[in-house]
C-alpha atoms as a PDB file:
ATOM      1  CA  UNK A   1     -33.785  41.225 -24.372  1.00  0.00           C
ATOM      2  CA  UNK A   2     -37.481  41.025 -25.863  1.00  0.00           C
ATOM      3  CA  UNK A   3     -40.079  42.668 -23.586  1.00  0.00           C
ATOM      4  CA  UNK A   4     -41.602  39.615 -22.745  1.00  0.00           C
ATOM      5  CA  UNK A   5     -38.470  38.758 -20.969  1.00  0.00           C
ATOM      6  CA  UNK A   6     -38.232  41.667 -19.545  1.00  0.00           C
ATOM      7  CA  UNK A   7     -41.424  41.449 -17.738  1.00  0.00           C
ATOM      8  CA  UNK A   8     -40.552  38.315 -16.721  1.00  0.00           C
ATOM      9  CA  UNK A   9     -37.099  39.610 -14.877  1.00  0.00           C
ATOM     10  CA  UNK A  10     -38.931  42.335 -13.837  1.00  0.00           C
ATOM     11  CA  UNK A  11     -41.754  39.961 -12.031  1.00  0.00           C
ATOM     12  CA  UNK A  12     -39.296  38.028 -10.440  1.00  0.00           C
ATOM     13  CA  UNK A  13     -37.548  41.722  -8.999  1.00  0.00           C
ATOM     14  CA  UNK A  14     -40.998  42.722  -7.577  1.00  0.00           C
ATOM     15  CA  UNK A  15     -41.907  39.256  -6.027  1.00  0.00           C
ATOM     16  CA  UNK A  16     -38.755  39.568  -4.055  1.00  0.00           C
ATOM     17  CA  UNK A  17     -39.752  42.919  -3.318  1.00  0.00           C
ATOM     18  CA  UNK A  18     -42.572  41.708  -1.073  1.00  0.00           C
ATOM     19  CA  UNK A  19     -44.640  44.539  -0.102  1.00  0.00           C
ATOM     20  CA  UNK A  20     -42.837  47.163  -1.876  1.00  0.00           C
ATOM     21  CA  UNK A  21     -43.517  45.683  -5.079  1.00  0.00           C
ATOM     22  CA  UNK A  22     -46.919  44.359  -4.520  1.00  0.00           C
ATOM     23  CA  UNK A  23     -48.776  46.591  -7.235  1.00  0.00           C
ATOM     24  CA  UNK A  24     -45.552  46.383  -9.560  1.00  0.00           C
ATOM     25  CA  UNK A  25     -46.052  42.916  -9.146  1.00  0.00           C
ATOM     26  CA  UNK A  26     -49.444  42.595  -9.619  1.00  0.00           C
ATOM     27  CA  UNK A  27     -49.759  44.459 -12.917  1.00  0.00           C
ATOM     28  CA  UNK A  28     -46.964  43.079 -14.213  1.00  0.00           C
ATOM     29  CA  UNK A  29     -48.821  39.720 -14.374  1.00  0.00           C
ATOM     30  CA  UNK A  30     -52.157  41.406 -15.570  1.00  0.00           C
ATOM     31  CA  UNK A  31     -49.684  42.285 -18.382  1.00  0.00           C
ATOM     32  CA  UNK A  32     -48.436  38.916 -19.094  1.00  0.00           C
ATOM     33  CA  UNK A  33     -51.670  37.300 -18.512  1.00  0.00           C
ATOM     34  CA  UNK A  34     -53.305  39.428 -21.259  1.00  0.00           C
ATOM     35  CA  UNK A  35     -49.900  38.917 -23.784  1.00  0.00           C
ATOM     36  CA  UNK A  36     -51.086  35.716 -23.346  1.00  0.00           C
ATOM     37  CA  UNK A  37     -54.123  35.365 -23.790  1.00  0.00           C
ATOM     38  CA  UNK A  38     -53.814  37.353 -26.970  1.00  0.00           C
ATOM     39  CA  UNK A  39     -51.171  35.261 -28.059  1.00  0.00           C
ATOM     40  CA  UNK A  40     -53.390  31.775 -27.599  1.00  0.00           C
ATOM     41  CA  UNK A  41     -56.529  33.903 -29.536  1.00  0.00           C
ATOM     42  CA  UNK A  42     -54.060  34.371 -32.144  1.00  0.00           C
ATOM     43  CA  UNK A  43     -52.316  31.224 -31.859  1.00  0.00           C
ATOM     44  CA  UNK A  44     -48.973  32.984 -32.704  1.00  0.00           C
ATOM     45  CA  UNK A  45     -46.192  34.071 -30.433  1.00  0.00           C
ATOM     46  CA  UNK A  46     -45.996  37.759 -29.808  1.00  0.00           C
ATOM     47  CA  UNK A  47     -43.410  40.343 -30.887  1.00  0.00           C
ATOM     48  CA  UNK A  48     -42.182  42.854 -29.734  1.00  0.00           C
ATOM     49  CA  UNK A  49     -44.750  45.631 -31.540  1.00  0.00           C
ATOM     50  CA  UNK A  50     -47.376  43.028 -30.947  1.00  0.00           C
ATOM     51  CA  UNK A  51     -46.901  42.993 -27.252  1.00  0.00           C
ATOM     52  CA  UNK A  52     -46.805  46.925 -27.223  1.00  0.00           C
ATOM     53  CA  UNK A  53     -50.073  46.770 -28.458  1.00  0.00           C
ATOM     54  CA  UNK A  54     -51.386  44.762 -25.498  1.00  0.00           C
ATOM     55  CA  UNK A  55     -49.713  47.088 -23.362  1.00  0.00           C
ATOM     56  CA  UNK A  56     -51.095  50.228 -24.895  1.00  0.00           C
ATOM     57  CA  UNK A  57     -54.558  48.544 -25.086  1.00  0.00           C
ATOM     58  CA  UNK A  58     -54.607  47.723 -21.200  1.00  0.00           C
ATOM     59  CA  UNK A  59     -53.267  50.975 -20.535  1.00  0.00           C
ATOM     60  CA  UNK A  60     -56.259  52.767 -22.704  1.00  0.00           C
ATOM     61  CA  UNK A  61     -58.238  50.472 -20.463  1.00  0.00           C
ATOM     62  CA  UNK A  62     -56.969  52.164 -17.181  1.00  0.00           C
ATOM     63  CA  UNK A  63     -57.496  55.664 -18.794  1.00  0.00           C
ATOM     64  CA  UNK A  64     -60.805  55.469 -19.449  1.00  0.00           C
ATOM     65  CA  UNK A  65     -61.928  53.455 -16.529  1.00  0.00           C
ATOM     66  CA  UNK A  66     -59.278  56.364 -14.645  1.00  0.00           C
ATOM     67  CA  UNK A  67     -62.177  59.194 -15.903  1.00  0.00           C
ATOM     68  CA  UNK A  68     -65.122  57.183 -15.096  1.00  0.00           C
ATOM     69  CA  UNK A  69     -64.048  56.578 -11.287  1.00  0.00           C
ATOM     70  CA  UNK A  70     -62.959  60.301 -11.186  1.00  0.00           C
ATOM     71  CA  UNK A  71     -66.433  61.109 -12.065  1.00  0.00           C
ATOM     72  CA  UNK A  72     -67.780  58.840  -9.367  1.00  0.00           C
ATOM     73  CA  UNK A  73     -65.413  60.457  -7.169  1.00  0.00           C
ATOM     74  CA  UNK A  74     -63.856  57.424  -5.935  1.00  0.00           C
ATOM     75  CA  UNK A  75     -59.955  59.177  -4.822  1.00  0.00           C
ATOM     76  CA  UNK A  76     -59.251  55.769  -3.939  1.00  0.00           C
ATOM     77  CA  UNK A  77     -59.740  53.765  -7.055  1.00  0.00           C
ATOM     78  CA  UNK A  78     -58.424  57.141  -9.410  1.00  0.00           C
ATOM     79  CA  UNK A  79     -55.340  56.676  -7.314  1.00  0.00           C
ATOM     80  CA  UNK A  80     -54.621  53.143  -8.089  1.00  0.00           C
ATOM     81  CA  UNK A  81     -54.822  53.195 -11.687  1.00  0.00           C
ATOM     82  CA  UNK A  82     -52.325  56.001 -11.965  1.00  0.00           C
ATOM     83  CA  UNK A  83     -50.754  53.674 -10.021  1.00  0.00           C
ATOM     84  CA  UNK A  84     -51.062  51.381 -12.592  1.00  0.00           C
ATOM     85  CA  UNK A  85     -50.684  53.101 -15.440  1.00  0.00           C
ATOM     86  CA  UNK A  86     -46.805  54.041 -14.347  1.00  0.00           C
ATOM     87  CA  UNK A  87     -45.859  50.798 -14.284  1.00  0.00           C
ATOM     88  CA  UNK A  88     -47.516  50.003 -17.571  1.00  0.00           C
ATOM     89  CA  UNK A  89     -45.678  53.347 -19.021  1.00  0.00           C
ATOM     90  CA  UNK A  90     -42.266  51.801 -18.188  1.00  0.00           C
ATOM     91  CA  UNK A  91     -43.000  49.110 -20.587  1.00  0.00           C
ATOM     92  CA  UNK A  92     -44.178  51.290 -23.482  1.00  0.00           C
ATOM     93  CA  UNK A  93     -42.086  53.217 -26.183  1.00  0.00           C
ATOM     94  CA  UNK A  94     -41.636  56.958 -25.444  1.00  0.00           C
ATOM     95  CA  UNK A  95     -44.830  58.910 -25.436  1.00  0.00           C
ATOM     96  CA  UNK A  96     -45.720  61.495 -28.392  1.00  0.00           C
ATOM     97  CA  UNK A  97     -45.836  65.032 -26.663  1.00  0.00           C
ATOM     98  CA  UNK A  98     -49.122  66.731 -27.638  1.00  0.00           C
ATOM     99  CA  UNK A  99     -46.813  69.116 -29.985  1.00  0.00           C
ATOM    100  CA  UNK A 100     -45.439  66.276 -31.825  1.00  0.00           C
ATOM    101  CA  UNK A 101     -48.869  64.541 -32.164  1.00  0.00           C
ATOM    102  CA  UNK A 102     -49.799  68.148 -33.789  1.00  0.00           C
ATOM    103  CA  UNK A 103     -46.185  67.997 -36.447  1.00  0.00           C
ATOM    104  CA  UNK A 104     -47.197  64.375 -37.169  1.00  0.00           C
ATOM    105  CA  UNK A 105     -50.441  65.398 -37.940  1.00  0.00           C
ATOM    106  CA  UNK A 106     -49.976  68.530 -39.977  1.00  0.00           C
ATOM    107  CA  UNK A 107     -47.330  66.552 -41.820  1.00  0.00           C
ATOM    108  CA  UNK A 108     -49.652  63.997 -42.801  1.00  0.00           C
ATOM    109  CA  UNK A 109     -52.716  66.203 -43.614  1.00  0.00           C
ATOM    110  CA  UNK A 110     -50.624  68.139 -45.956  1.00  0.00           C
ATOM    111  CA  UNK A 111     -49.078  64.798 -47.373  1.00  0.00           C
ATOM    112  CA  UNK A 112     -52.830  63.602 -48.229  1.00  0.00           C
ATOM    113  CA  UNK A 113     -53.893  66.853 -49.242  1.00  0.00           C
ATOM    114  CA  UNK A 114     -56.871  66.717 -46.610  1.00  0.00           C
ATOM    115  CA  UNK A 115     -58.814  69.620 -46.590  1.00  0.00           C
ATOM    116  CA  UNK A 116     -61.786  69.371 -43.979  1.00  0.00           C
ATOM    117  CA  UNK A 117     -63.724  67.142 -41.744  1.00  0.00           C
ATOM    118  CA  UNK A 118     -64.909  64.791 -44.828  1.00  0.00           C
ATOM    119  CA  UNK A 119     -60.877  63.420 -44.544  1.00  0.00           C
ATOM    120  CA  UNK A 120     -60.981  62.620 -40.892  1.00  0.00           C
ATOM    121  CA  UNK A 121     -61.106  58.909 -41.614  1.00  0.00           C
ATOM    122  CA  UNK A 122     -57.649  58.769 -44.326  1.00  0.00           C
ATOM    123  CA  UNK A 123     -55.786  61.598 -42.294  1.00  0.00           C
ATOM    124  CA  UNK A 124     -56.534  59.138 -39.000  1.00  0.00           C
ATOM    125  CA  UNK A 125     -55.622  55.794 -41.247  1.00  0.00           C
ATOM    126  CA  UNK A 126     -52.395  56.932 -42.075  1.00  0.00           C
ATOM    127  CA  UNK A 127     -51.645  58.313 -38.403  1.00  0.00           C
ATOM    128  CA  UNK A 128     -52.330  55.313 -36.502  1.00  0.00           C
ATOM    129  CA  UNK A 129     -49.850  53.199 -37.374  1.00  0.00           C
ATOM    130  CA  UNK A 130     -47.033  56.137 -36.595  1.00  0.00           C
ATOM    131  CA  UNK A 131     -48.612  56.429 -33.473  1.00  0.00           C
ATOM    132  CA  UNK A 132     -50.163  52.986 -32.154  1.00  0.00           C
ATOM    133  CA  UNK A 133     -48.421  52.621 -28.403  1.00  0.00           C
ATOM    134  CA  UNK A 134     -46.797  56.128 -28.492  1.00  0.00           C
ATOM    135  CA  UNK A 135     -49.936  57.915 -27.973  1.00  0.00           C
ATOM    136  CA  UNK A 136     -53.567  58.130 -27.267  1.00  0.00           C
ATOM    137  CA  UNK A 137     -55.784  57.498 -29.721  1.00  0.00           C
ATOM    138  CA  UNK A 138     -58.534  60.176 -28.140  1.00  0.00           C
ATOM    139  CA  UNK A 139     -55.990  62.867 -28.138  1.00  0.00           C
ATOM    140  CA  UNK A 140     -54.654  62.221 -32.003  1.00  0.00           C
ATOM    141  CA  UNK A 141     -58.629  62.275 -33.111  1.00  0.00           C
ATOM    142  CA  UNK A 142     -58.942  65.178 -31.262  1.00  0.00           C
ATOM    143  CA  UNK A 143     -55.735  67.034 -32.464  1.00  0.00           C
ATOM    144  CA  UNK A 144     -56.950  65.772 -36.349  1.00  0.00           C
ATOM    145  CA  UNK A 145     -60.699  67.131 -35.746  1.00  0.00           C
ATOM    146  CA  UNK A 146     -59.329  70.637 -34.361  1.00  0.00           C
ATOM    147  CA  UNK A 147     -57.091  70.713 -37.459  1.00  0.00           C
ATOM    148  CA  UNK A 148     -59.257  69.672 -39.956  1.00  0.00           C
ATOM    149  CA  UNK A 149     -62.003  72.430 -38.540  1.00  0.00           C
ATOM    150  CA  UNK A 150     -64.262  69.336 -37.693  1.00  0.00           C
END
């Protein structure tokens, strides 16, 4: 089963749900909505690694709009999104521990041979695509810039 059907048997679980499934429900479609939309921008039908990508981009979505409402203090709307967020997670591959992201970088800054801050950019070239929907992008270029002494 692709993961496009499996949001689709998914949806169909939450809409008979009714109210327990409501924000389930709800993001599940914001998920399909935006797998499509990608898909007509690209005029290609997704895979599966494609439609991870979606996922992981509307999930970076809800993490940074998650620290800008937790700024504003709004409990509320902070509450939601990690609401959110879970149901998104379900759909994404396992996420990278912070101590792997650290092995996966040291093993590929000793592979290039990267020495200091001036390698940020090739260390984090060769990292994303071993991490693209596993983990967040903030938290690799942070764990590369505290390694690299930047």
């Amino acid at each position: 089963m692709t993961l496009k059907d499996r949001l689709v048997e998914d949806m169909k679980v939450a809409m008979k749900a009714k109210e327990e499934g409501k924000v389930r429900l709800s993001v599940i479609r914001m998920a399909r909505a935006a797998i499509k939309n990608a898909e007509i921008d690209k005029k290609i039908e997704f895979n599966d690694v494609q439609v991870i990508e979606v996922l992981a981009r509307e999930l970076k979505l809800r993490r940074d709009a998650l620290e800008v409402f937790a700024q504003a203090d709004r409990p509320d709307k902070v509450k939601a999104l990690e609401e959110e967020m879970a149901v998104l997670m379900d759909y994404l591959p396992q996420q990278l521990s912070e101590g792997e992201i650290r092995q996966l970088v040291q093993e590929t800054i000793n592979t290039l041979g990267a020495s200091g801050p001036k390698d940020l950019g090739k260390v984090m070239g060769a990292l994303t695509p071993k991490t693209k929907g596993r983990a967040d992008g903030k938290l690799v270029n942070q764990v590369v810039r505290e390694i690299l002494g930047a």
